[in-house]
Protein backbone atom coordinates (compact mmCIF):
# COMPACT_ATOMS: atom_id res chain seq x y z
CA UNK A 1 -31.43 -61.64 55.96
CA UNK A 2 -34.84 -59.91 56.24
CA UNK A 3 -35.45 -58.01 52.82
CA UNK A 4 -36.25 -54.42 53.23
CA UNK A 5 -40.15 -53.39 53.07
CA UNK A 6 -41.05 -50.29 51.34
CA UNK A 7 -43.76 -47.86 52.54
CA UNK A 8 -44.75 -45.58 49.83
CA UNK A 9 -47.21 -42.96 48.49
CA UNK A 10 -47.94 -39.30 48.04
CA UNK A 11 -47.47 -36.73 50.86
CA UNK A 12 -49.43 -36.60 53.90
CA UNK A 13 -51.13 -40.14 52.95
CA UNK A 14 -49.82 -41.62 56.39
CA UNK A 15 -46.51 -43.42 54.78
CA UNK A 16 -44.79 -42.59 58.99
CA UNK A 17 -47.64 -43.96 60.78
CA UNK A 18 -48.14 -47.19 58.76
CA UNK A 19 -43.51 -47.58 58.85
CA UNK A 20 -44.27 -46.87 62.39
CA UNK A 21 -46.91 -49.82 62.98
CA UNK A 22 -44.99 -52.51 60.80
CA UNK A 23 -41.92 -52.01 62.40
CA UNK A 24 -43.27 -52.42 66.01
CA UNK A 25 -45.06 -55.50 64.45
CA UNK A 26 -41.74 -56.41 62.89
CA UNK A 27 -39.60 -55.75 64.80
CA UNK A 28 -37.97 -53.17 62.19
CA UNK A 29 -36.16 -50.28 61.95
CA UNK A 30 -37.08 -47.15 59.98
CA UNK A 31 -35.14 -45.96 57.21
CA UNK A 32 -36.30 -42.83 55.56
CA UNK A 33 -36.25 -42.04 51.59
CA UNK A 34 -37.63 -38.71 51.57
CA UNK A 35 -35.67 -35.93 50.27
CA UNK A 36 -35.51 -33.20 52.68
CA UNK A 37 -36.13 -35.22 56.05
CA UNK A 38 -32.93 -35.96 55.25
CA UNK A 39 -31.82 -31.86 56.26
CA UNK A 40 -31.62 -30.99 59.64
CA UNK A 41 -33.22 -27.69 60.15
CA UNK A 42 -35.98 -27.96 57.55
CA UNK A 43 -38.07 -30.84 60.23
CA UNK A 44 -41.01 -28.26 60.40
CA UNK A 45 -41.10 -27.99 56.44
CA UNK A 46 -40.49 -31.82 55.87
CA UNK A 47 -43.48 -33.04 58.44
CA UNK A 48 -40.40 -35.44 59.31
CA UNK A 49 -41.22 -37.54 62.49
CA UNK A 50 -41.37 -36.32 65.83
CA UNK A 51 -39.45 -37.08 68.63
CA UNK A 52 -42.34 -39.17 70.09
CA UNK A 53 -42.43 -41.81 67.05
CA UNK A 54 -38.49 -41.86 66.82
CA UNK A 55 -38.66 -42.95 70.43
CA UNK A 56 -40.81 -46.05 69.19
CA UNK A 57 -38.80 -47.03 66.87
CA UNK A 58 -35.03 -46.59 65.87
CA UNK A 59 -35.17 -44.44 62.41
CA UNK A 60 -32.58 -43.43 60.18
CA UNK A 61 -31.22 -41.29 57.62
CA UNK A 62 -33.38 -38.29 59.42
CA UNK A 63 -31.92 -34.95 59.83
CA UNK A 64 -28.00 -36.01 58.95
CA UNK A 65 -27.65 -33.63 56.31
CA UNK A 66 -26.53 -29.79 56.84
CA UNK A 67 -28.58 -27.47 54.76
CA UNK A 68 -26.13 -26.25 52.68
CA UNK A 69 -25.12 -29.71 50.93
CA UNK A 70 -26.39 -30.66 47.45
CA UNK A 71 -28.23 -34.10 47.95
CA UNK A 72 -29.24 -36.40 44.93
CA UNK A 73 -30.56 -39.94 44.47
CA UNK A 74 -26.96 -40.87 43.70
CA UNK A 75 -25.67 -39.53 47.06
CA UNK A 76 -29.01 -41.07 49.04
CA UNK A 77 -28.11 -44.56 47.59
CA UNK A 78 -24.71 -43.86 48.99
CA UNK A 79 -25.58 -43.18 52.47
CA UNK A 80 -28.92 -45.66 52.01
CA UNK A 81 -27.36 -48.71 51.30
CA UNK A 82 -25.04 -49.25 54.12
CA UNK A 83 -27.66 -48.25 56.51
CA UNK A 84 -30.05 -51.06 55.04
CA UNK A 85 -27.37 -53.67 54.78
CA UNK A 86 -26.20 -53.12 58.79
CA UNK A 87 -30.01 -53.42 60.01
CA UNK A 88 -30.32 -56.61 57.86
CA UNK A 89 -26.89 -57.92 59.85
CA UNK A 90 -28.47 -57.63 63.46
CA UNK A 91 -31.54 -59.79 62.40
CA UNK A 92 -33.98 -56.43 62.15
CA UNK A 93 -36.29 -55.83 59.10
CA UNK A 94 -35.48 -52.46 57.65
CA UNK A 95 -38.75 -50.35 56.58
CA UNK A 96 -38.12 -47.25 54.01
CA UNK A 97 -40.01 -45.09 53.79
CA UNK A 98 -41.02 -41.92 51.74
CA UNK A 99 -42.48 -40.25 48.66
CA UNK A 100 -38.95 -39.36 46.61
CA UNK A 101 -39.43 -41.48 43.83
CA UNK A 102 -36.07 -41.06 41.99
CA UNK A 103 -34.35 -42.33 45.63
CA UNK A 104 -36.32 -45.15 46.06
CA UNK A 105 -36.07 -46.26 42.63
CA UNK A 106 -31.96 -45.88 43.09
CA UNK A 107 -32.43 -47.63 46.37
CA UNK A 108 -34.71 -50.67 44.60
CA UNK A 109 -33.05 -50.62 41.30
CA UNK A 110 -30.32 -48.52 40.91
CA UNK A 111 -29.73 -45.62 38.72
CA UNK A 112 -31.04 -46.54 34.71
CA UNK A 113 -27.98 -46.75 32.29
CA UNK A 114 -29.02 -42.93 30.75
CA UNK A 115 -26.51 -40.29 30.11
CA UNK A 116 -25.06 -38.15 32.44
CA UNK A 117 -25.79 -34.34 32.16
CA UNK A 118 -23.59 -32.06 29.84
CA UNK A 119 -22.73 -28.72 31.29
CA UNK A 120 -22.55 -27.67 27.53
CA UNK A 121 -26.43 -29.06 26.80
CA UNK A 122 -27.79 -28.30 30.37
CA UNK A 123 -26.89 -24.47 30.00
CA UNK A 124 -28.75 -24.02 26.78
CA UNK A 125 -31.81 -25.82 27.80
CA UNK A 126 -31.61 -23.87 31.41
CA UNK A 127 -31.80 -20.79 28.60
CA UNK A 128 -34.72 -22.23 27.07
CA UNK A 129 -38.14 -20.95 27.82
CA UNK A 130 -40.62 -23.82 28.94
CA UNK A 131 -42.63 -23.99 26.21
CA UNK A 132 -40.01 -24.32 23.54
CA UNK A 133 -38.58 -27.54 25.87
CA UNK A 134 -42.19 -29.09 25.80
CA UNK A 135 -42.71 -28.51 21.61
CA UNK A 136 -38.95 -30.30 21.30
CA UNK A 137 -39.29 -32.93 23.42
CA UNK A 138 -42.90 -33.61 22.05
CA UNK A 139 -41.37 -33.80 18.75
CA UNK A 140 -38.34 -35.88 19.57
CA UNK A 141 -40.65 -38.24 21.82
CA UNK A 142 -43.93 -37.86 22.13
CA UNK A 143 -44.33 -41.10 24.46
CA UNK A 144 -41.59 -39.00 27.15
CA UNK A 145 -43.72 -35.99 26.74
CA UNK A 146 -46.93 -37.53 27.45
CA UNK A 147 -45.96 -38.68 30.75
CA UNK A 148 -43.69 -36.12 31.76
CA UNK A 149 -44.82 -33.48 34.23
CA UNK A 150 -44.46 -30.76 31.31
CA UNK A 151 -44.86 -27.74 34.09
CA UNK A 152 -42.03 -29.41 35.53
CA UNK A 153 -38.77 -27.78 33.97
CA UNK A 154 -36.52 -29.79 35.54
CA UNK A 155 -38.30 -33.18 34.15
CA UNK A 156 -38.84 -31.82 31.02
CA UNK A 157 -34.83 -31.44 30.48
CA UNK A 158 -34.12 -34.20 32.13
CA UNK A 159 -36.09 -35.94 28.99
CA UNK A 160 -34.75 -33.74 26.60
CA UNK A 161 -31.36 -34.19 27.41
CA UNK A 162 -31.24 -38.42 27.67
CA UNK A 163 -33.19 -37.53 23.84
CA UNK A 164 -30.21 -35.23 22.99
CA UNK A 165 -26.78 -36.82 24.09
CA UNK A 166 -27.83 -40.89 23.96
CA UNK A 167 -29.34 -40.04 20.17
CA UNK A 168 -32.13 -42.28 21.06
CA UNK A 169 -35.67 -41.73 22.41
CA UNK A 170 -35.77 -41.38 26.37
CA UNK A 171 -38.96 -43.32 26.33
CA UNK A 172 -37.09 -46.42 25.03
CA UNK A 173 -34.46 -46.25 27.21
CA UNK A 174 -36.00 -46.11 30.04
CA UNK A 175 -38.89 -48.81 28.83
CA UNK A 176 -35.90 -51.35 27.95
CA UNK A 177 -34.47 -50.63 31.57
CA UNK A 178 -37.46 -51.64 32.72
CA UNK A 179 -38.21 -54.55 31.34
CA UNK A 180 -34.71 -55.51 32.25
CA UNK A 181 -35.54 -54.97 36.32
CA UNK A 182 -38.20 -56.80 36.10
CA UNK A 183 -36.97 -60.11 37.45
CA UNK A 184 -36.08 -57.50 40.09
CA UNK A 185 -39.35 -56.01 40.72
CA UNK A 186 -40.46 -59.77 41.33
CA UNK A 187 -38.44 -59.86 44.60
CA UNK A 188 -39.22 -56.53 46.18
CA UNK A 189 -41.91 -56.19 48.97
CA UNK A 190 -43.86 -52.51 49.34
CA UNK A 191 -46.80 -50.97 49.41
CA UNK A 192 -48.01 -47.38 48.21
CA UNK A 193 -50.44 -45.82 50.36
CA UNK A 194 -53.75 -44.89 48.27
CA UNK A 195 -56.40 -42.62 49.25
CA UNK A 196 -59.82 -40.60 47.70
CA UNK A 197 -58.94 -37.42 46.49
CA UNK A 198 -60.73 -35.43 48.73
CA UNK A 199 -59.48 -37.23 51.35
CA UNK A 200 -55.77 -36.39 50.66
CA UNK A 201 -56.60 -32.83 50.16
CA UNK A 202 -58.18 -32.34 53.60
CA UNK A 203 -55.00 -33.77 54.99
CA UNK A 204 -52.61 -31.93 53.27
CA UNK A 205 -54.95 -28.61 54.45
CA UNK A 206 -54.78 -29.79 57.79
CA UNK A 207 -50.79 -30.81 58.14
CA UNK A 208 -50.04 -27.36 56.37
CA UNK A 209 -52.13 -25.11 58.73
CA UNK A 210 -50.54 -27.51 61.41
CA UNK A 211 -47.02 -26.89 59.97
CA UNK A 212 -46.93 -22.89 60.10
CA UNK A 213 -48.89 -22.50 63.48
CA UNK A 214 -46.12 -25.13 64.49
CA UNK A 215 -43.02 -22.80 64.17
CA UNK A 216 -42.84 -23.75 60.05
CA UNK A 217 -42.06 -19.75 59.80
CA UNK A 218 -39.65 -19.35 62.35
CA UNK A 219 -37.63 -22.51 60.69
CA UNK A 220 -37.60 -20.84 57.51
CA UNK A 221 -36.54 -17.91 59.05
CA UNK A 222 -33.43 -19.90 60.81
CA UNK A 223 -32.75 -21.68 57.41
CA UNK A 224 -29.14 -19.64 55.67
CA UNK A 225 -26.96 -21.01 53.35
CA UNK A 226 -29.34 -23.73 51.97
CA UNK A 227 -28.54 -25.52 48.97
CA UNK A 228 -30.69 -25.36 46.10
CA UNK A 229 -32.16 -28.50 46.73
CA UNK A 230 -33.23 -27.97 50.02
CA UNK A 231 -34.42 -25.01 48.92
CA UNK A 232 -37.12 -26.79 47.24
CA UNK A 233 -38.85 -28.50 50.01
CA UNK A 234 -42.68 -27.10 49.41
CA UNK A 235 -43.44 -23.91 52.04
CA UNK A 236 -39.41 -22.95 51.88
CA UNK A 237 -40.22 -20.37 48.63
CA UNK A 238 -43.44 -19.58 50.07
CA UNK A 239 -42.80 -18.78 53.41
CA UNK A 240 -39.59 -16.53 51.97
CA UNK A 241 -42.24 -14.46 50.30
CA UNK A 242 -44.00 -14.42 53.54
CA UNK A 243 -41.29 -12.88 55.62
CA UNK A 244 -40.54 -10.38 52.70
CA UNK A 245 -43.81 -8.91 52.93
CA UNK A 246 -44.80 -9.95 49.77
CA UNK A 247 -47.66 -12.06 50.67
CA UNK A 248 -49.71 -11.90 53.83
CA UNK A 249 -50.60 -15.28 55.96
CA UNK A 250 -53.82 -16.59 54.50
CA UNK A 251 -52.07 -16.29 50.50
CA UNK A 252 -49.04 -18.55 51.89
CA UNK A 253 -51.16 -21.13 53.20
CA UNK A 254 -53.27 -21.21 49.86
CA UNK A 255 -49.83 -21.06 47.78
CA UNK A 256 -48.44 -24.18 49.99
CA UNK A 257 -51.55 -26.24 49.39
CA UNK A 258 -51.40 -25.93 45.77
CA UNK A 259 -48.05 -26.78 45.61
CA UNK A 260 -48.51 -29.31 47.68
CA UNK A 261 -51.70 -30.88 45.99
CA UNK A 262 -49.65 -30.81 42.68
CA UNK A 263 -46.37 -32.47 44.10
CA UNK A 264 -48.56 -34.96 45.13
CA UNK A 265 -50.78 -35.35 41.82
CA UNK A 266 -47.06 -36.21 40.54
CA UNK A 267 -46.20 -38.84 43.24
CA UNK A 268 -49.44 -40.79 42.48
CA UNK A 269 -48.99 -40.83 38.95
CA UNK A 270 -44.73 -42.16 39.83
CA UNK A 271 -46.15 -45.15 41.87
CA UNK A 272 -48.71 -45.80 39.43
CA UNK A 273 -45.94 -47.08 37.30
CA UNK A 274 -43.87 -49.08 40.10
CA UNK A 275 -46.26 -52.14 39.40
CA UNK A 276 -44.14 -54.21 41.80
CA UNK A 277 -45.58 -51.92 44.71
CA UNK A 278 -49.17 -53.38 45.85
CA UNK A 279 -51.88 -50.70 46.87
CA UNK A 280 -53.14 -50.60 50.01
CA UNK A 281 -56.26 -48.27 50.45
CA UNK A 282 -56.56 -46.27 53.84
């Protein structure tokens, strides 16, 4: 069966337009592996394809979600999977795409053999402030820490946690899980999408301004009942303080660019460390 080919990189480096050529060249069909294309409702927000490319192509896995339901890479490899396996059956290559690393890495790899989260533990840390969760994990595992997003509470935990309930450094763990994928890696096919600074920057300036003078507000607006991970698509919190008055136009725009620029500082610094995925400069 045709393996899958995986289109990766940070946001608004062109991972859509480059699925879109390969799988007219291929043949393909699109499979998407970002997190909140998956939402209906949130299309704006996402900068999920248009009707216009969808009619290209057949694509999947975009907008089958409702709002209100909580999502993780667990449940994405759930729906993923069958998806990829059924394109494969008709003879089509399947081409995912996206910039959630922790879903693609389920997808490629499945989940690493870490412990799962303790209500107990979780509640404690959640009471935590940030900087006390940075000294401790810094001092349990200083090789975690120094490539953890530290402003990143939800990382940082996430570290803390595997350090706390396995008894054992998170670093090793998840070092030892790599080295045992490796033979894995060996037989994947992708790409991550790499581009100047600068570069990046102007495009994510220009597909934000595009997003709110392209009914990004309104969406929000619409958007009730949202789970808390949808509720952390970048421009959801900002355009919220928008329609509350708390912000005027100009300071939302600057707020969703830095947030932006940041998520994808992180995503660059993810792929860096998927060696399997070769670079291809645009």
């Amino acid at each position: 069966m045709p393996p899958p080919i995986y289109i990766c990189g940070p946001t608004a480096s062109g991972k859509s337009e480059l699925a879109l050529e390969l799988a007219a060249q291929l043949d393909g069909e699109i499979v998407n592996a970002d997190a909140f294309q998956l939402y209906h409702g949130l299309e704006i927000v996402s900068a999920a394809p248009g009707a216009a490319e969808m009619s290209q192509v057949p694509h999947h896995l975009y907008g089958v979600l409702d709002p209100g339901t909580a999502a993780d890479a667990g449940y994405y490899l759930r729906l993923a999977r069958p998806v990829i396996e059924d394109i494969q059956a008709r003879g089509k290559t399947p081409v995912v795409t996206g910039g959630s690393g922790l879903y693609l890495k389920f997808l490629t790899h499945g989940p690493a053999p870490l412990p799962t989260g303790d209500a107990t533990l979780r509640a404690e840390l959640d009471a935590t402030p940030l900087e006390e969760l940075v000294a401790r994990l810094r001092a349990l595992d200083p090789v975690e820490a120094g490539r953890t997003a530290l402003k990143n509470r939800r990382f940082v935990s996430r570290a803390l946690e595997i350090c706390l309930l396995s008894g054992q450094r998170a670093s090793d763990l998840r070092d030892r899980w790599e080295s045992q994928t490796a033979e894995l890696s060996s037989q994947l096919h992708g790409c991550v999408i790499q581009r100047s600074r600068p570069d990046l920057h102007a495009r994510i300036a220009c597909r934000t301004r595009a997003m709110l003078v392209g009914g990004a507000i309104a969406e929000v607006a619409s958007l009730t009942n949202a789970s808390a991970n949808c509720e952390k698509a970048i421009g959801v919190r900002e355009i919220r303080a928008l329609l509350a008055g708390e912000i005027d136009r100009a300071t939302c725009e600057d707020l969703i660019n830095a947030a932006t620029r940041q998520y994808a500082k992180r995503q660059e610094s993810w792929f860096r460390r998927e060696h399997w995925l070769q670079p291809v400069p645009r």
